[in-house]
Protein backbone atom coordinates (compact mmCIF):
# COMPACT_ATOMS: atom_id res chain seq x y z
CA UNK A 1 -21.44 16.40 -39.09
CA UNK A 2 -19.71 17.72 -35.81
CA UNK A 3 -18.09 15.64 -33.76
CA UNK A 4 -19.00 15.68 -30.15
CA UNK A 5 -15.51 17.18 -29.03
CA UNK A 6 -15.54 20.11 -31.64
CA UNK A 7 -19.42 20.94 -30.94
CA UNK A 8 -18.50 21.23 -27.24
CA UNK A 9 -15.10 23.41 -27.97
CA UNK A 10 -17.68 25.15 -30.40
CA UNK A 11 -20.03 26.18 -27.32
CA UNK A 12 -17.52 27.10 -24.83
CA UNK A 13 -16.03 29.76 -27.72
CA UNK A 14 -19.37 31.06 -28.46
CA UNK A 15 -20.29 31.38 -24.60
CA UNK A 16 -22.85 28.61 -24.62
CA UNK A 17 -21.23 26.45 -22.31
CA UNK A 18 -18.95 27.01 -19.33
CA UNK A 19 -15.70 25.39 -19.23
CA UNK A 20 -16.34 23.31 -16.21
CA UNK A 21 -19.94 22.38 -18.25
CA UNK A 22 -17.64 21.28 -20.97
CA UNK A 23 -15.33 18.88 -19.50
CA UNK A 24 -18.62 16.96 -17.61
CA UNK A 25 -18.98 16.20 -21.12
CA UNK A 26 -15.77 15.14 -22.33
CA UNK A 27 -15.63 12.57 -19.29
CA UNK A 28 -17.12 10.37 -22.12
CA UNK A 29 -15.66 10.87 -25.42
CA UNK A 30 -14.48 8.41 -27.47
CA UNK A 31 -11.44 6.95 -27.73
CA UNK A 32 -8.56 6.18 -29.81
CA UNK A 33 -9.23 3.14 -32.37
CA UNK A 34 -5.41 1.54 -33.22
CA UNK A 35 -7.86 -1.88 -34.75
CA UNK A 36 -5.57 -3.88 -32.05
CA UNK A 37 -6.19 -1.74 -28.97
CA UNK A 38 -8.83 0.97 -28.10
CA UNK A 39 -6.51 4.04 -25.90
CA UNK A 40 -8.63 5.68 -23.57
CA UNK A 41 -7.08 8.85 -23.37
CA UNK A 42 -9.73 10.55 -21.31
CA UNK A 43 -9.22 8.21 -18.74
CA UNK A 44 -7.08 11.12 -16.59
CA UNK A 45 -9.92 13.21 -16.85
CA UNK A 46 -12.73 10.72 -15.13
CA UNK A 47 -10.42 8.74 -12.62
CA UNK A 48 -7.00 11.03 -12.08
CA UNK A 49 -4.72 9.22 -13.69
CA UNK A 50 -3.99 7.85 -17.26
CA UNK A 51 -4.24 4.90 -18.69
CA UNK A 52 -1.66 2.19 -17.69
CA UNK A 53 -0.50 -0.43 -20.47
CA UNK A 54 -0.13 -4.00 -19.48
CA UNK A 55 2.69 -5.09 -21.72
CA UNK A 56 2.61 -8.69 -21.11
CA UNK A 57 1.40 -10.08 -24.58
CA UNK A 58 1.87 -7.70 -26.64
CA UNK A 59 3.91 -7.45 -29.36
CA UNK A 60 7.07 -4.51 -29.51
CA UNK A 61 5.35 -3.20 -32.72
CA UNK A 62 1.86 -2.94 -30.76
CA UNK A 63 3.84 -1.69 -27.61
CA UNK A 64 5.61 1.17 -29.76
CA UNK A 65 2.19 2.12 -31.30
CA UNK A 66 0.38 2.97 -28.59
CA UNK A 67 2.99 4.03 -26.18
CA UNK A 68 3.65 6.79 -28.90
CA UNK A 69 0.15 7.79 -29.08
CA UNK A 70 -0.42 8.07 -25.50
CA UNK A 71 2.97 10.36 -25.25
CA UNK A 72 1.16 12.37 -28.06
CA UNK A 73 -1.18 13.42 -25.57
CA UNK A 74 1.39 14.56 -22.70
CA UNK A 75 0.12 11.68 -20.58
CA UNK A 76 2.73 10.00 -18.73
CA UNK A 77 3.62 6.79 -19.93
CA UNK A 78 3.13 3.27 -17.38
CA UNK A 79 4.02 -0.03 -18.98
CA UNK A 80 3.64 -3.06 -16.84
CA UNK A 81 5.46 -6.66 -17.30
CA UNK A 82 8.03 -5.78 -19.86
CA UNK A 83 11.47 -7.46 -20.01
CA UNK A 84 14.32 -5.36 -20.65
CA UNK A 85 14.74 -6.61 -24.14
CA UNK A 86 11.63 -5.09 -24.97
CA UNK A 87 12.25 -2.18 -23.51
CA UNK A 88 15.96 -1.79 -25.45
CA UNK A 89 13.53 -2.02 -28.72
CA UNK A 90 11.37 0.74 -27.13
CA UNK A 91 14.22 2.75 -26.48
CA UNK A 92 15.53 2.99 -29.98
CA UNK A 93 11.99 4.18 -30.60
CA UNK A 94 10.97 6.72 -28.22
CA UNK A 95 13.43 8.89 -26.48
CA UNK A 96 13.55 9.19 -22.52
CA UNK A 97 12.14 5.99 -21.31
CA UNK A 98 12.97 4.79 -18.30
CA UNK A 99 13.14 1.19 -16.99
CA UNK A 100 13.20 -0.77 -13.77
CA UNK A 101 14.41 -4.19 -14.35
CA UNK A 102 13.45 -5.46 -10.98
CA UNK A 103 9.91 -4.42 -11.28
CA UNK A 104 9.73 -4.97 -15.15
CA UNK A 105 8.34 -1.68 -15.91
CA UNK A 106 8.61 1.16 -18.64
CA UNK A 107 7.90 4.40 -17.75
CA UNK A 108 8.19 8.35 -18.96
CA UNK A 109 7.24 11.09 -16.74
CA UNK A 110 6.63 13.98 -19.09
CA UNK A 111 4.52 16.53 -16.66
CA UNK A 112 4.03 16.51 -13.05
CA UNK A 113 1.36 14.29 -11.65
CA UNK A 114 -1.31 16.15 -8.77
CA UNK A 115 0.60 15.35 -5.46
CA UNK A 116 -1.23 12.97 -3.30
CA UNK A 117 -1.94 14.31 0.50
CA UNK A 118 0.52 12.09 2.59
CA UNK A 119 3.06 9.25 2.27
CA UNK A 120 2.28 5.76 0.86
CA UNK A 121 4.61 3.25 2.51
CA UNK A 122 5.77 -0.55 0.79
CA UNK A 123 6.98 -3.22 2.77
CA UNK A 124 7.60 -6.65 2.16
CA UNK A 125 8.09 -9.70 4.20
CA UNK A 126 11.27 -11.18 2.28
CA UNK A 127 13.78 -10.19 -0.14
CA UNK A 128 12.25 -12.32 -2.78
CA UNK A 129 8.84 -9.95 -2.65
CA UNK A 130 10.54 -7.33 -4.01
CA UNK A 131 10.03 -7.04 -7.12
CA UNK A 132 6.29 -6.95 -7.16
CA UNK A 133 6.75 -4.00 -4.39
CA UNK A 134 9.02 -2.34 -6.78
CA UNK A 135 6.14 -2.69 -9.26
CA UNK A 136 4.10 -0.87 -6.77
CA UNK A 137 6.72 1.52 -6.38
CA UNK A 138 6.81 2.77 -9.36
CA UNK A 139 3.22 2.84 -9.76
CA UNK A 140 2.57 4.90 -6.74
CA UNK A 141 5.95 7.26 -8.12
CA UNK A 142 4.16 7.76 -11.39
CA UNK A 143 0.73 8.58 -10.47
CA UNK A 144 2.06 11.56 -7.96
CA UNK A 145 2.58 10.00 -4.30
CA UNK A 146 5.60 10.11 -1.88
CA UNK A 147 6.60 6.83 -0.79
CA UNK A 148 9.10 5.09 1.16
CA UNK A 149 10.06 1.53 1.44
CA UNK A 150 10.83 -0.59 3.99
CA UNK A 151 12.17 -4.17 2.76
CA UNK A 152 12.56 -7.35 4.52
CA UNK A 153 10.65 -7.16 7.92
CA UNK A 154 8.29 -10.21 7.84
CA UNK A 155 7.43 -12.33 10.70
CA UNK A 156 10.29 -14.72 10.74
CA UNK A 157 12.05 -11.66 12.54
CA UNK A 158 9.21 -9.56 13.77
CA UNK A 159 11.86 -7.30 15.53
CA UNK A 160 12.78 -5.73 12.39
CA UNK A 161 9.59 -4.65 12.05
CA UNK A 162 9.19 -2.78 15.26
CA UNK A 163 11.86 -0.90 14.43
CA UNK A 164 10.61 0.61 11.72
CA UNK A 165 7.18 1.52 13.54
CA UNK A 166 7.85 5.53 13.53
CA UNK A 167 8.17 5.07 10.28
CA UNK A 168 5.20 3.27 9.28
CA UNK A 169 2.81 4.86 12.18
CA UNK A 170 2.96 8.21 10.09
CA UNK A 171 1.74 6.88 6.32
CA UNK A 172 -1.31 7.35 4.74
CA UNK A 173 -1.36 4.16 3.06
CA UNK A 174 0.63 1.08 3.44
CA UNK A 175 0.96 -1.54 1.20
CA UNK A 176 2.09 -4.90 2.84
CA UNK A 177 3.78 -7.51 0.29
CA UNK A 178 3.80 -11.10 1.53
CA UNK A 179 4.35 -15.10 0.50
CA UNK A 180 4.98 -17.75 2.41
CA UNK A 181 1.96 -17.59 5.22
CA UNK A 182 1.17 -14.34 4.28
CA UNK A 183 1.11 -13.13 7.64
CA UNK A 184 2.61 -9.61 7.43
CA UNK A 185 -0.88 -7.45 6.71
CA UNK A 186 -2.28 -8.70 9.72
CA UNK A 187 0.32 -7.81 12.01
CA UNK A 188 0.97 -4.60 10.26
CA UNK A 189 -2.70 -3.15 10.25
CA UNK A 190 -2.71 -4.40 14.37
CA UNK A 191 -0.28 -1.81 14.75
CA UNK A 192 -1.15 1.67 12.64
CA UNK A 193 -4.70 3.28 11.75
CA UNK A 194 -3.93 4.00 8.02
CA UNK A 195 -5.82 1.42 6.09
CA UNK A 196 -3.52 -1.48 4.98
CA UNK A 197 -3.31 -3.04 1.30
CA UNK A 198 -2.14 -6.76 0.83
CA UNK A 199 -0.44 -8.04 -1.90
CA UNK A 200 0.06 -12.18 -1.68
CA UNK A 201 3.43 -13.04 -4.08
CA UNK A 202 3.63 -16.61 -5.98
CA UNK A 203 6.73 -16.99 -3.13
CA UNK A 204 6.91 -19.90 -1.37
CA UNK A 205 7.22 -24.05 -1.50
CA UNK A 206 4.78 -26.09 -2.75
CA UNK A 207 1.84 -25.84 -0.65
CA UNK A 208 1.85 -21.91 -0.97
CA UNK A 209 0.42 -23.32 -4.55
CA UNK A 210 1.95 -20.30 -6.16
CA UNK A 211 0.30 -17.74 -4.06
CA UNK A 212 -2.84 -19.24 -3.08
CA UNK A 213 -1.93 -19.98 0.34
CA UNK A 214 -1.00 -16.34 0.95
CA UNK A 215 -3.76 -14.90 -0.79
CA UNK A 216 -6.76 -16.85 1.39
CA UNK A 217 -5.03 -16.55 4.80
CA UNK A 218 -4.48 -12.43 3.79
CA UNK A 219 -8.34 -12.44 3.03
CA UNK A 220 -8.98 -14.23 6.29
CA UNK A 221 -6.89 -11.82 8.17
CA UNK A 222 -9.14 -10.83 11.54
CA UNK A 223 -7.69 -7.66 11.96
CA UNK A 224 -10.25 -4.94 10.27
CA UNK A 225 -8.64 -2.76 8.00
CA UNK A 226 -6.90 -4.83 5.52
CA UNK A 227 -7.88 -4.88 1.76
CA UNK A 228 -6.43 -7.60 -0.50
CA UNK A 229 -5.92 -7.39 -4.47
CA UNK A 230 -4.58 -10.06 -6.37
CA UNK A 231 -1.29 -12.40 -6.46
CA UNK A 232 1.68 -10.58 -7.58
CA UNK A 233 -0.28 -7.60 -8.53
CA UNK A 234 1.93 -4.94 -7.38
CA UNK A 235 0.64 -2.38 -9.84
CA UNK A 236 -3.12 -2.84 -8.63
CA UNK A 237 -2.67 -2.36 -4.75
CA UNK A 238 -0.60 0.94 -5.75
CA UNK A 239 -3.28 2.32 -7.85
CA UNK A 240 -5.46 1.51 -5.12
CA UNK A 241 -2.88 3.17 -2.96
CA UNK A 242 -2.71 6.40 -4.78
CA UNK A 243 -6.61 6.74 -5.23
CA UNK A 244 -7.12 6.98 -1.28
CA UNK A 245 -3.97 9.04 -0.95
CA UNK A 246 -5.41 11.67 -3.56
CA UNK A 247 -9.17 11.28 -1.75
């Protein structure tokens, strides 16, 4: 029996089905079975972009196996919350990896990805946010966007971030990255007309309760405009990011 993939190749040889017939229909085949993980490598094909590996809890023989397979495939390569000494042990493995120890994250860029239509900008309040923007940074890198950053212009000295606003008045997208109060989004989106993206960090002293606090005040924010993913998710409000910059 024919599988679905070479009955569809099958029909666009013959001149049964167009090519642009075809790949409505392979939007839904199946993916790869490793037993331990199932890789979706048509995942590009339905949503843009390829699948992204969350490395946290896996093991470096599980890592290896399906970073390989998705590499087969001339996807680029996204692995999220890796520590370098993983990614030494992927290195030995698979040739041109890249890492960014800040951000935790394993990457490969192996063809170009479709360019997004304007810039995506990260900020962050403090210092200490950094490394989940750098998450986002690469994210948004990765998946085909321009972005810039602009680091360290929270509210404790709102005069650094007026003078970045000619800057930040000309993005696209702009993801804000806040703990403490969480108060940056809010004063960003009063300020610009792209829509604004919220990331709440685990920064803070014991009554941010490891995010929390940051997370409910940026989803009480009453300036309109502001969408808010989770704590420390970096890699979510850049994919997010890059889907309205590719709209």
């Amino acid at each position: 029996m024919k599988s679905k993939l070479e009955d569809t190749l099958e029909k666009v040889y013959k001149g049964k089905l167009k090519p642009s017939e075809a790949l409505k229909v392979l939007k839904d085949y199946p993916y790869q079975d490793l037993s331990f993980a199932k890789i979706d490598h048509h995942r590009e094909i339905r949503r843009g972009f390829p699948e992204i590996v969350y490395g946290l809890g896996k093991t470096e023989e599980q890592l290896f196996k399906i970073a390989s397979e998705i590499l087969k495939k001339g996807h680029n390569l996204l692995i999220t919350k890796i520590e370098e000494s993983v990614f030494k042990h992927l290195k030995k493995r698979i040739s041109g990896l890249s890492y960014n120890a800040t951000a935790k994250v394993v990457f490969k860029k192996q063809k170009k990805a479709i360019e997004g239509k304007g810039t995506i900008i990260i900020m962050t309040a403090g210092t200490t946010d950094i490394p989940v923007a750098e998450e986002a940074f690469v994210t948004c890198d990765v998946l085909g966007n321009r972005v810039k950053k602009i680091y360290d212009v929270g509210v404790a000295g709102i005069h650094r971030l007026f003078g970045e606003y000619e800057k930040i008045r000309e993005a696209r997208v702009i993801i804000t990255v806040a703990g403490m109060e969480g108060a940056l989004p809010s004063v960003v989106a009063g300020l610009v007309k792209a829509p604004v993206i919220a990331v709440p960090t685990s920064v803070g002293y014991g009554a941010s309760f490891q995010g929390l606090a940051a997370l409910l005040a940026m989803l009480n924010s009453c300036r309109g405009g502001v969408g808010v993913v989770n704590i420390d998710n970096g890699f979510g409000a850049a994919y997010l990011a890059s889907l309205i910059n590719h709209l």
